[in-house]
Protein backbone atom coordinates (compact mmCIF):
# COMPACT_ATOMS: atom_id res chain seq x y z
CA UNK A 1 148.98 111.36 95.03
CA UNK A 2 147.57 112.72 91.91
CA UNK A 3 146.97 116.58 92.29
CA UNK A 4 147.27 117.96 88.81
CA UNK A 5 144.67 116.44 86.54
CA UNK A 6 142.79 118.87 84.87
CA UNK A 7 139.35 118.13 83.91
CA UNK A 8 137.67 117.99 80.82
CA UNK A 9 134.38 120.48 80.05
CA UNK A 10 131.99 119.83 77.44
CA UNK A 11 128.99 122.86 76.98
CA UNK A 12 126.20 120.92 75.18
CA UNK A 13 125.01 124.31 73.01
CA UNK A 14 128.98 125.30 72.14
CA UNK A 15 128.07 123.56 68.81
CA UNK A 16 130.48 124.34 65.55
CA UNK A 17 128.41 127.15 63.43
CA UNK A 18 127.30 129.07 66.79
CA UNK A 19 130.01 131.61 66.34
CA UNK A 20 129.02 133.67 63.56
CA UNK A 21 125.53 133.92 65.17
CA UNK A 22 126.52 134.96 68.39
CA UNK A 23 128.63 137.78 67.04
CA UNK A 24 125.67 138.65 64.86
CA UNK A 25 123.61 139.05 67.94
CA UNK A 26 126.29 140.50 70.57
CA UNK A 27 126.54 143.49 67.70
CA UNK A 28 122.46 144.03 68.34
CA UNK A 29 120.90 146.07 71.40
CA UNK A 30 120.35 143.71 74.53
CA UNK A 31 118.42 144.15 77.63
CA UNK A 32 120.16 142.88 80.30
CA UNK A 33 119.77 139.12 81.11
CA UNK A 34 118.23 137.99 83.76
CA UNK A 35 121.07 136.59 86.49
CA UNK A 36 121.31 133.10 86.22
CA UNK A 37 123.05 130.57 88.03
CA UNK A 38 126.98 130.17 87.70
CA UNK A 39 127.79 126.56 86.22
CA UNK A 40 129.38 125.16 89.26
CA UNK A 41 131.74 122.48 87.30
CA UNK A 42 133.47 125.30 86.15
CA UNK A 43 134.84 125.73 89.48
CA UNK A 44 136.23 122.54 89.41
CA UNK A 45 139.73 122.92 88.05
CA UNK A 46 141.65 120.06 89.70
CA UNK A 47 141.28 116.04 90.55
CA UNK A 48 143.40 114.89 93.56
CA UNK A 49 143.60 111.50 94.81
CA UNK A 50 142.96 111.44 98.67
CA UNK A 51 143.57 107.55 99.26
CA UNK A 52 143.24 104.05 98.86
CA UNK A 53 139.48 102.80 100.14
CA UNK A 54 140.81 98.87 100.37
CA UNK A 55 141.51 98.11 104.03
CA UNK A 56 143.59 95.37 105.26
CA UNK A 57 141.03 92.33 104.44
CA UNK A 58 141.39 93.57 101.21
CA UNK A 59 137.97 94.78 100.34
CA UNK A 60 137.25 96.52 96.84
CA UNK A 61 135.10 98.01 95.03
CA UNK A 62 134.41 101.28 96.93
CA UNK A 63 130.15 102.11 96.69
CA UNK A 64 129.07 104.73 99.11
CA UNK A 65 130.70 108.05 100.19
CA UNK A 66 129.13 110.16 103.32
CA UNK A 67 130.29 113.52 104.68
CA UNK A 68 130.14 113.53 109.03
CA UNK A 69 128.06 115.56 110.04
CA UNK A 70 128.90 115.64 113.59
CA UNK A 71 131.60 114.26 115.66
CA UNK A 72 130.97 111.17 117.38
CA UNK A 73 133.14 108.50 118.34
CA UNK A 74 136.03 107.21 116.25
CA UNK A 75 134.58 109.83 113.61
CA UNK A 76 135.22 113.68 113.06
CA UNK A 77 132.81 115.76 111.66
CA UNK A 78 134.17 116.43 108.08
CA UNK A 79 135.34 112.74 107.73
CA UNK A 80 134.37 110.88 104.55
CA UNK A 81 133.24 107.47 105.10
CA UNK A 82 133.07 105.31 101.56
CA UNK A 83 132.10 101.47 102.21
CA UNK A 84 133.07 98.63 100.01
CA UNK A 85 130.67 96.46 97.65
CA UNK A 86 133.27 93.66 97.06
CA UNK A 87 135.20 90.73 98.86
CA UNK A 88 138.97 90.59 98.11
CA UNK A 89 138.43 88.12 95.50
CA UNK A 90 136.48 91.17 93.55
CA UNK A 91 133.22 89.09 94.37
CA UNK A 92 130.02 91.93 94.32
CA UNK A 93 127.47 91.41 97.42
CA UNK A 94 130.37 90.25 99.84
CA UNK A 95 131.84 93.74 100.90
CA UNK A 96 131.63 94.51 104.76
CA UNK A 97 133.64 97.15 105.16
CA UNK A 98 133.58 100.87 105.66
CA UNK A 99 136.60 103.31 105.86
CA UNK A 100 136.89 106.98 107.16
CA UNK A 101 139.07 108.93 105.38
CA UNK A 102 140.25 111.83 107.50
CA UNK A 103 140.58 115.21 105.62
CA UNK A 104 142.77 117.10 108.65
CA UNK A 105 145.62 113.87 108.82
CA UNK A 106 144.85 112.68 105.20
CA UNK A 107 145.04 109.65 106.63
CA UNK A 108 142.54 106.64 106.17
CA UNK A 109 141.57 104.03 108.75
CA UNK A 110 138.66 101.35 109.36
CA UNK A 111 135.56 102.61 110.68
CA UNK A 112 133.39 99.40 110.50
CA UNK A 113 134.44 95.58 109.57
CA UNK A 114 130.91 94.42 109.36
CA UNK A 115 129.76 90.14 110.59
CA UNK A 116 129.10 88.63 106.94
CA UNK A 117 125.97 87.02 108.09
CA UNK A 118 124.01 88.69 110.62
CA UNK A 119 120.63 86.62 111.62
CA UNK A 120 118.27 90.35 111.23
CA UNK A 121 119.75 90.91 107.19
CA UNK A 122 118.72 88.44 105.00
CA UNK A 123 121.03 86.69 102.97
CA UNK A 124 124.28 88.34 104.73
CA UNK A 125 126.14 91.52 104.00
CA UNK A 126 127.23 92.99 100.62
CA UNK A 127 127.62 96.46 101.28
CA UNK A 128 125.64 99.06 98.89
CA UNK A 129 126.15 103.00 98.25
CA UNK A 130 122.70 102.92 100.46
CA UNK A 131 124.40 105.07 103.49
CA UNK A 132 124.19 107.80 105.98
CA UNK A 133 125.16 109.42 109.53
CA UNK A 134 122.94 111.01 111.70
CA UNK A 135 123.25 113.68 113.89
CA UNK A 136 122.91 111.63 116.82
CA UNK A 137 125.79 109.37 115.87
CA UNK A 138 124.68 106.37 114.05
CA UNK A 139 125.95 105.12 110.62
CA UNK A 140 123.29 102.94 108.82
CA UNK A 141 124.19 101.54 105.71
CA UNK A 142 122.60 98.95 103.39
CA UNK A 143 123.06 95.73 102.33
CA UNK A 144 122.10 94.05 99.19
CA UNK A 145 124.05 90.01 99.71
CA UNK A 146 125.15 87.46 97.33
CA UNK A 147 127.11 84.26 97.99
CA UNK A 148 128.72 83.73 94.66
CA UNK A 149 129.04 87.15 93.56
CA UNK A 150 125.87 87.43 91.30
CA UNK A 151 122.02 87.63 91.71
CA UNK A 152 121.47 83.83 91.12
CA UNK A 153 122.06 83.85 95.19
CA UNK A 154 121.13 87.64 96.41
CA UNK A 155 119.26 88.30 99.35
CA UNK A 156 116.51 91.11 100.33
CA UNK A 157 119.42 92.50 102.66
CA UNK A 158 118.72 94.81 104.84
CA UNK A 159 119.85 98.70 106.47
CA UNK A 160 122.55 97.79 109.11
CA UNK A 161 122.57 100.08 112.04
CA UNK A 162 126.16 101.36 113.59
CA UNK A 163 127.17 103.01 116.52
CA UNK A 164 129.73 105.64 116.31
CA UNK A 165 132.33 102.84 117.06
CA UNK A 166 131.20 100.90 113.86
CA UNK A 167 129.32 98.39 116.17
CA UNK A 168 126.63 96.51 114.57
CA UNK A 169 123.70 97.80 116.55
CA UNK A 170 120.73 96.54 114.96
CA UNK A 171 119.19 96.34 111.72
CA UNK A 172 116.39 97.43 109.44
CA UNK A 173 114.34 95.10 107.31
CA UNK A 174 110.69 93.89 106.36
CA UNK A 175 108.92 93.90 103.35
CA UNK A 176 109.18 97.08 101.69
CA UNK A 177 113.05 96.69 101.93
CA UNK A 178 114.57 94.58 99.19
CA UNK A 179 117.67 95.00 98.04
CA UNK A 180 118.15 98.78 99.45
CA UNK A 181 120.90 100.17 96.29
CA UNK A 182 120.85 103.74 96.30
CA UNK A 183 122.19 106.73 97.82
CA UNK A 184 120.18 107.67 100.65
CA UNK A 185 118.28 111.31 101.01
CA UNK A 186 117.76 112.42 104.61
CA UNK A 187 116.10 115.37 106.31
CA UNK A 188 117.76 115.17 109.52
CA UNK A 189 116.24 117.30 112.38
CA UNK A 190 117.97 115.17 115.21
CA UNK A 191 115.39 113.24 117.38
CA UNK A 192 113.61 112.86 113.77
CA UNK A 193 115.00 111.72 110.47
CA UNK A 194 113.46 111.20 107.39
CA UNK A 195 115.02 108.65 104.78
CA UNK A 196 114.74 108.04 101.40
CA UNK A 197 116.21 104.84 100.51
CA UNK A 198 115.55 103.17 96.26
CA UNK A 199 115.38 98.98 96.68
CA UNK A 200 116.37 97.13 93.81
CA UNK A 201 115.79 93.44 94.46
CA UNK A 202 112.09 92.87 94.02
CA UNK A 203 111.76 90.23 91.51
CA UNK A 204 115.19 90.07 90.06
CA UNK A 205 116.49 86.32 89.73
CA UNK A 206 119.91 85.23 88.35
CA UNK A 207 121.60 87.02 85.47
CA UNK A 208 121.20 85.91 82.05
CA UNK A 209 122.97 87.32 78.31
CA UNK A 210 119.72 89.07 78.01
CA UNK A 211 118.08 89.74 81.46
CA UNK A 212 114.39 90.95 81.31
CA UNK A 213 113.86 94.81 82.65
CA UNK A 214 111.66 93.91 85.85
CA UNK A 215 109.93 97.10 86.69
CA UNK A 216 109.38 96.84 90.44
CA UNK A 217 112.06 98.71 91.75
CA UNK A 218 110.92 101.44 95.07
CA UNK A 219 111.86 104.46 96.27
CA UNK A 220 110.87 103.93 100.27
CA UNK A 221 110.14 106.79 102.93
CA UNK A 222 111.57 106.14 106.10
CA UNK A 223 110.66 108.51 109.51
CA UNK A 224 112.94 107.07 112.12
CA UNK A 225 112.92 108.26 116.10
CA UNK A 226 116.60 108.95 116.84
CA UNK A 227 118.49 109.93 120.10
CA UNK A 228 122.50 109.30 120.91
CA UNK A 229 121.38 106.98 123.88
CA UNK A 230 119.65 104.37 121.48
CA UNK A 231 119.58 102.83 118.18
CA UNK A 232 116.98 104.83 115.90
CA UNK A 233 113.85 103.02 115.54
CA UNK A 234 111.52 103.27 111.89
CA UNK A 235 108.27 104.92 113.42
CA UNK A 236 106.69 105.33 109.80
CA UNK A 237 107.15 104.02 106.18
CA UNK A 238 105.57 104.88 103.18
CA UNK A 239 106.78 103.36 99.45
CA UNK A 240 106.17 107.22 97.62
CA UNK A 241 107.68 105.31 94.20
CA UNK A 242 107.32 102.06 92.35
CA UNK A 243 107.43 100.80 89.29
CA UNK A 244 111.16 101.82 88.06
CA UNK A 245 113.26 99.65 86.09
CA UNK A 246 116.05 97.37 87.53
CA UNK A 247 117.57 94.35 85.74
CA UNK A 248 120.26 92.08 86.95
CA UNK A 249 123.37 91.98 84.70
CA UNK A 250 126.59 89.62 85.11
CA UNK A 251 129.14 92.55 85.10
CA UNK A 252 127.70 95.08 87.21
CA UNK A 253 125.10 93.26 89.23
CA UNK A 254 122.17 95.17 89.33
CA UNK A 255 121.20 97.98 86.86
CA UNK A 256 118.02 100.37 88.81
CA UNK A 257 117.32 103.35 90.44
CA UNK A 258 120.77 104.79 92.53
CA UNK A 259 120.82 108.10 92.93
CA UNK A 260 118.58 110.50 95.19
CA UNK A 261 118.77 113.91 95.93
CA UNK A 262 116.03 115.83 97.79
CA UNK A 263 115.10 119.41 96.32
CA UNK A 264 113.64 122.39 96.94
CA UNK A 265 109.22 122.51 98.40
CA UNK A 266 109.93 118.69 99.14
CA UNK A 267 110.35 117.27 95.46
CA UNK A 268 112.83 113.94 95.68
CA UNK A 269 114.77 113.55 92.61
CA UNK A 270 115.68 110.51 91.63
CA UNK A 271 118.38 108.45 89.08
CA UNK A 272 116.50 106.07 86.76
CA UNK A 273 119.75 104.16 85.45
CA UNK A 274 117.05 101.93 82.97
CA UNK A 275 115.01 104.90 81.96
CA UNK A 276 118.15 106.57 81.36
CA UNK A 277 116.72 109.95 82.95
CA UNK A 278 116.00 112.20 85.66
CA UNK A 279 112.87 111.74 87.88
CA UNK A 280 110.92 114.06 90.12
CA UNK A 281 108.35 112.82 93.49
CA UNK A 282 106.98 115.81 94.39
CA UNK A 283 105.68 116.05 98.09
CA UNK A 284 107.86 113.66 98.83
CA UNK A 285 108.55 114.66 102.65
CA UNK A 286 104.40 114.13 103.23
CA UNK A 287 102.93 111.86 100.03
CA UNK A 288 100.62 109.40 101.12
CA UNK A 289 100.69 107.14 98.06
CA UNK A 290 103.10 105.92 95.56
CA UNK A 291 103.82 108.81 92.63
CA UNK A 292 104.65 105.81 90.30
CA UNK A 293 108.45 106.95 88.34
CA UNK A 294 107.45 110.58 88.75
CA UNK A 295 108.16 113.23 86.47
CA UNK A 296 110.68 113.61 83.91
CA UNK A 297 113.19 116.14 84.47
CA UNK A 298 115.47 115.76 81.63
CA UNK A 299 116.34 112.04 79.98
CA UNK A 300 119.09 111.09 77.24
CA UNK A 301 121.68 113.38 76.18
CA UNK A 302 124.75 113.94 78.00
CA UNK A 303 123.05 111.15 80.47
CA UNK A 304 124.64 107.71 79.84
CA UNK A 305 122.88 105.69 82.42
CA UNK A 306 123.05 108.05 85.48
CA UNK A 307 124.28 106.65 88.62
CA UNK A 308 125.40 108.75 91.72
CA UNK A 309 123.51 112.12 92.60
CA UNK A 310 124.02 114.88 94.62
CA UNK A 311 122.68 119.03 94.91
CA UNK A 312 125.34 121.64 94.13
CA UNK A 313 125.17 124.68 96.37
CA UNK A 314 123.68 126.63 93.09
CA UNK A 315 120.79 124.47 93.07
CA UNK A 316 121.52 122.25 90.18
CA UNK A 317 121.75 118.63 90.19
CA UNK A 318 125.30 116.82 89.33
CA UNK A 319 124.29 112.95 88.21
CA UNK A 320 127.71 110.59 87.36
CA UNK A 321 127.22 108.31 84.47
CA UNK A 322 127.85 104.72 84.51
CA UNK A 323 128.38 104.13 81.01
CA UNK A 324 131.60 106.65 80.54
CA UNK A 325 134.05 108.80 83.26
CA UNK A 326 131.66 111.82 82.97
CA UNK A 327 129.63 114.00 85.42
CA UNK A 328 126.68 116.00 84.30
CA UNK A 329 124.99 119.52 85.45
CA UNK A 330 121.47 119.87 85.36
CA UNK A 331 119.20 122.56 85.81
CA UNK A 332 116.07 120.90 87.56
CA UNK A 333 113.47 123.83 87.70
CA UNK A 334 114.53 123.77 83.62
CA UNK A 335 115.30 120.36 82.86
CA UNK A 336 118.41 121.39 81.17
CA UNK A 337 121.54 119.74 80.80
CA UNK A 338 124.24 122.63 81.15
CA UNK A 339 127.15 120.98 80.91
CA UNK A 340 129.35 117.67 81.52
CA UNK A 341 133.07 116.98 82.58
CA UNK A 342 135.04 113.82 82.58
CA UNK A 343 136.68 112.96 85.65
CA UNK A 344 137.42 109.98 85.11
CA UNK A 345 140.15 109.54 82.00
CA UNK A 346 141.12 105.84 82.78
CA UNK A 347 141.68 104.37 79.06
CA UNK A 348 141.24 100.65 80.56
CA UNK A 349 137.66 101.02 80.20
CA UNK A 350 135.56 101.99 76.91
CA UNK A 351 134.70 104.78 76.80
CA UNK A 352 137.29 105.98 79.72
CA UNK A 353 136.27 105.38 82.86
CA UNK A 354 133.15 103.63 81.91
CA UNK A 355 131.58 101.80 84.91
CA UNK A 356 133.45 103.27 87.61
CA UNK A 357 131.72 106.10 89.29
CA UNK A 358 129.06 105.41 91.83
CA UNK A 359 129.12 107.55 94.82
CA UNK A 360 129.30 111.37 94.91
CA UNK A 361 129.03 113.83 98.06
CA UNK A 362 129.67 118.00 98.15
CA UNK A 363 132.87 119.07 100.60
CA UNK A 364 131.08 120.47 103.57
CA UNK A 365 132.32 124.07 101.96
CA UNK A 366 130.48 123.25 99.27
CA UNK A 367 133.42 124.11 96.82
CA UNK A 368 133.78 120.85 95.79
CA UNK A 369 132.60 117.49 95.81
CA UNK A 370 133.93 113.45 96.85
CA UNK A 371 133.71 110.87 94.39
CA UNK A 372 134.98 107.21 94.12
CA UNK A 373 136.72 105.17 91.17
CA UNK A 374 135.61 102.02 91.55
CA UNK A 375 138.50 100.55 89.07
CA UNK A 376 141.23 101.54 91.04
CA UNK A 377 140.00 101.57 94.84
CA UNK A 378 140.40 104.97 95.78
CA UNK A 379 138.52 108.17 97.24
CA UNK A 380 139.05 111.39 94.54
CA UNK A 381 138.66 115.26 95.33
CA UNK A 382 137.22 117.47 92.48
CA UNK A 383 137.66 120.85 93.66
C-alpha cells in the first residue's frame, strides 16, 4: 500500500518576477480582502493506494467510481464502487464488471459480473464511467460495447439497471442514448431522480490515423420514477446539449464530453475533452430545449483535455486531465483556474501519468476525494 506520496502543487500566478511586486505592494496600506474561498487541493497532502479494481476474471481498466449513498444489499453506505472498461485481454468495450471497495474492512469484493450480451443493450456490454446509486438501491451504469476492442464494431449500448445484489434488472435505451460515456449528475430526491448522462456514439465509425471531430455528442436529461420495490422507470427525457465534439481514436477509444458536475441555481457543468474546456447549461434541472455546448467557463491552460469532474465542498470544480497525471481547481462563478496538482507521477507514460485518470468522486466527509489509475488497476485516496 502506498501511503506516503506527496503531491505536487502548481499556483498558475506564482510566476518568477512576482516577488519583488508583491513586497512592493504588502509595504502599501490595504483594505482588507474580501474572504475568499480556501484552495481545497491544498488540503490534500497524501496519495494512498486503497486496492486493486481487477477481480478474478481479470477485468482492467477501472472507468467509473461512485460513493453509496445508502445501504442496501451487498453494499454499505460509504462503499466505493469503480467498474471496469476492459476484458482481461486489455480489450476497451468488453468490461462487465463492477467492484465495491469497502472503506471500514479495506477490503475489495465483486459487486456485479455483468451478461456480455444482454438482448435490451445494443451491441453487448463494455462498461463506461456512466454510473450511479440511488437512494432506493439500484446501481445503473452504462454501457458503450465493442467486439474487437475499437469503434469499427461499437454499439449504441445502453444504461444497465442493478439491484442491490448486482442483478441485471433491466435496462435503459432508445434513441437519445448512444454510447452513454460520462460521469453521471443526479439530483436524487428518492421516489424521483434526475440524471444527467453525456452520449458519445452518435456518428462515430471506426478509428482512423486521423479521425474526423464529429460534433454530435449529447448531454441527456433523465427524470426517472424510483421506489426499492421496483426497477426505476425513465418518466421524462429531454437532450438539454448537443453539438459537442467526440472523435474515435485507436488508443483511447473515444475522445468527447466525460465529465458532469451539477452546480449551484441548476447550471450543469460539463467536460468538453475536444474543446479542451469547461462548459456551463444553465437551467439545466427544467430547460426545455437543447443549450447547444453552453457557456464557456474557462478553456486551455492548466486544462489538457479534461476528463473526470466532480464539486469540492468550497464550491469549485476539480476536472482530471487526460493528457498528463494532473488535477485542476477551478473557480466556476470566475472562470479561474486556481491551481493544479499531479497525482499521478507514473514515468511510463509521457508526460507522467498521461491517459490514466478518468473517474473522480469526494469522500462522503468531503476531505478528500477517490480517483482511479487506469495504468495500474487500482482505486487511489487523495486526502
Amino acid at each position: 500500500m502506498r501511503t506516503s506520496r506527496t503531491p505536487s502543487v502548481s499556483f498558475p500566478w506564482a510566476t518568477a518576477g512576482t516577488l519583488s511586486l508583491a513586497l512592493a505592494v504588502a509595504a502599501l496600506p490595504q483594505r482588507a480582502p474580501a474572504q475568499a474561498s480556501p484552495l481545497f487541493l491544498q488540503s490534500i497532502h497524501r496519495h494512498t493506494t486503497l486496492t486493486s479494481t481487477v477481480p478474478d476474471n481479470g477485468d482492467v481498466n477501472p472507468y467509473a467510481i461512485y460513493v453509496a449513498p445508502v445501504s442496501a444489499g451487498k453494499i454499505r453506505k460509504g462503499d466505493v464502487l469503480v467498474d471496469n472498461f476492459n476484458d482481461d485481454k486489455n480489450l476497451q468495450g468488453l468490461g462487465t464488471t463492477i467492484v465495491d471497495y469497502h472503506p471500514t474492512t479495506k477490503k475489495m469484493t465483486l459487486f456485479a459480473a455483468i451478461p456480455r450480451h444482454l438482448a435490451p443493450c445494443p451491441g453487448g456490454v463494455g462498461l463506461t464511467t456512466a454510473m450511479v446509486m440511488l437512494k432506493s438501491g439500484w446501481v445503473l451504469v452504462g454501457s458503450l460495447p465493442s467486439d474487437d476492442g475499437t469503434t469499427k464494431t461499437k454499439g449504441p449500448g445502453c444504461l444497465i439497471v442493478l439491484d442491490s445484489e448486482g442483478k441485471v434488472a433491466g435496462t435503459i435505451a432508445g434513441p437519445n442514448i448512444d454510447g452513454p460515456w460520462g460521469n453521471v449528475a443526479v439530483v436524487d430526491n428518492g421516489s424521483t431522480v434526475t440524471l444527467f448522462v453525456s452520449n458519445t456514439g452518435f456518428g462515430v465509425s471506426a478509428p482512423t490515423d486521423s479521425s474526423p471531430v464529429v460534433n454530435k455528442a449529447t448531454i441527456v436529461r433523465l427524470t426517472l420514477s424510483a421506489s426499492a420495490e421496483k426497477p426505476p422507470v425513465v418518466t421524462n427525457e429531454t437532450v438539454i446539449g448537443s453539438g459537442f465534439g467526440e472523435q474515435a481514436d485507436k488508443g483511447v477509444f473515444i475522445i468527447g464530453p466525460t465529465g458532469l458536475a451539477l452546480g449551484k441555481n441548476g447550471v450543469l457543468y460539463v467536460s468538453d475533452a475536444i474543446g479542451n474546456r469547461i462548459g456551463a447549461i444553465p437551467d439545466a434541472l427544467t430547460r426545455t430545449t437543447s443549450a447547444g455546448t453552453g457557456k464557456d467557463v474557462t478553456k486551455d491552460g492548466l486544462l489538457q483535455r479534461p476528463l473526470a469532474l466532480c464539486m469540492a465542498p468550497n464550491g469549485h470544480l476539480l476536472a482530471t486531465n487526460a493528457l498528463n497525471g494532473k488535477v485542476v481547481e477551478i473557480d466556476p462563478a470566475t472562470g479561474k483556474q486556481l491551481a493544479a496538482q499531479w497525482i499521478d507521477v507514473d514515468k511510463a507514460q509521457s508526460p507522467p501519468g498521461s491517459g490514466d485518470l478518468f473517474g473522480i468522486a469526494m469522500t462522503p466527509a468531503g476531505d478528500g476525494f477517490y480517483y482511479v489509475e487506469d495504468d495500474v488497476n487500482t482505486l487511489v485516496l487523495g486526502h
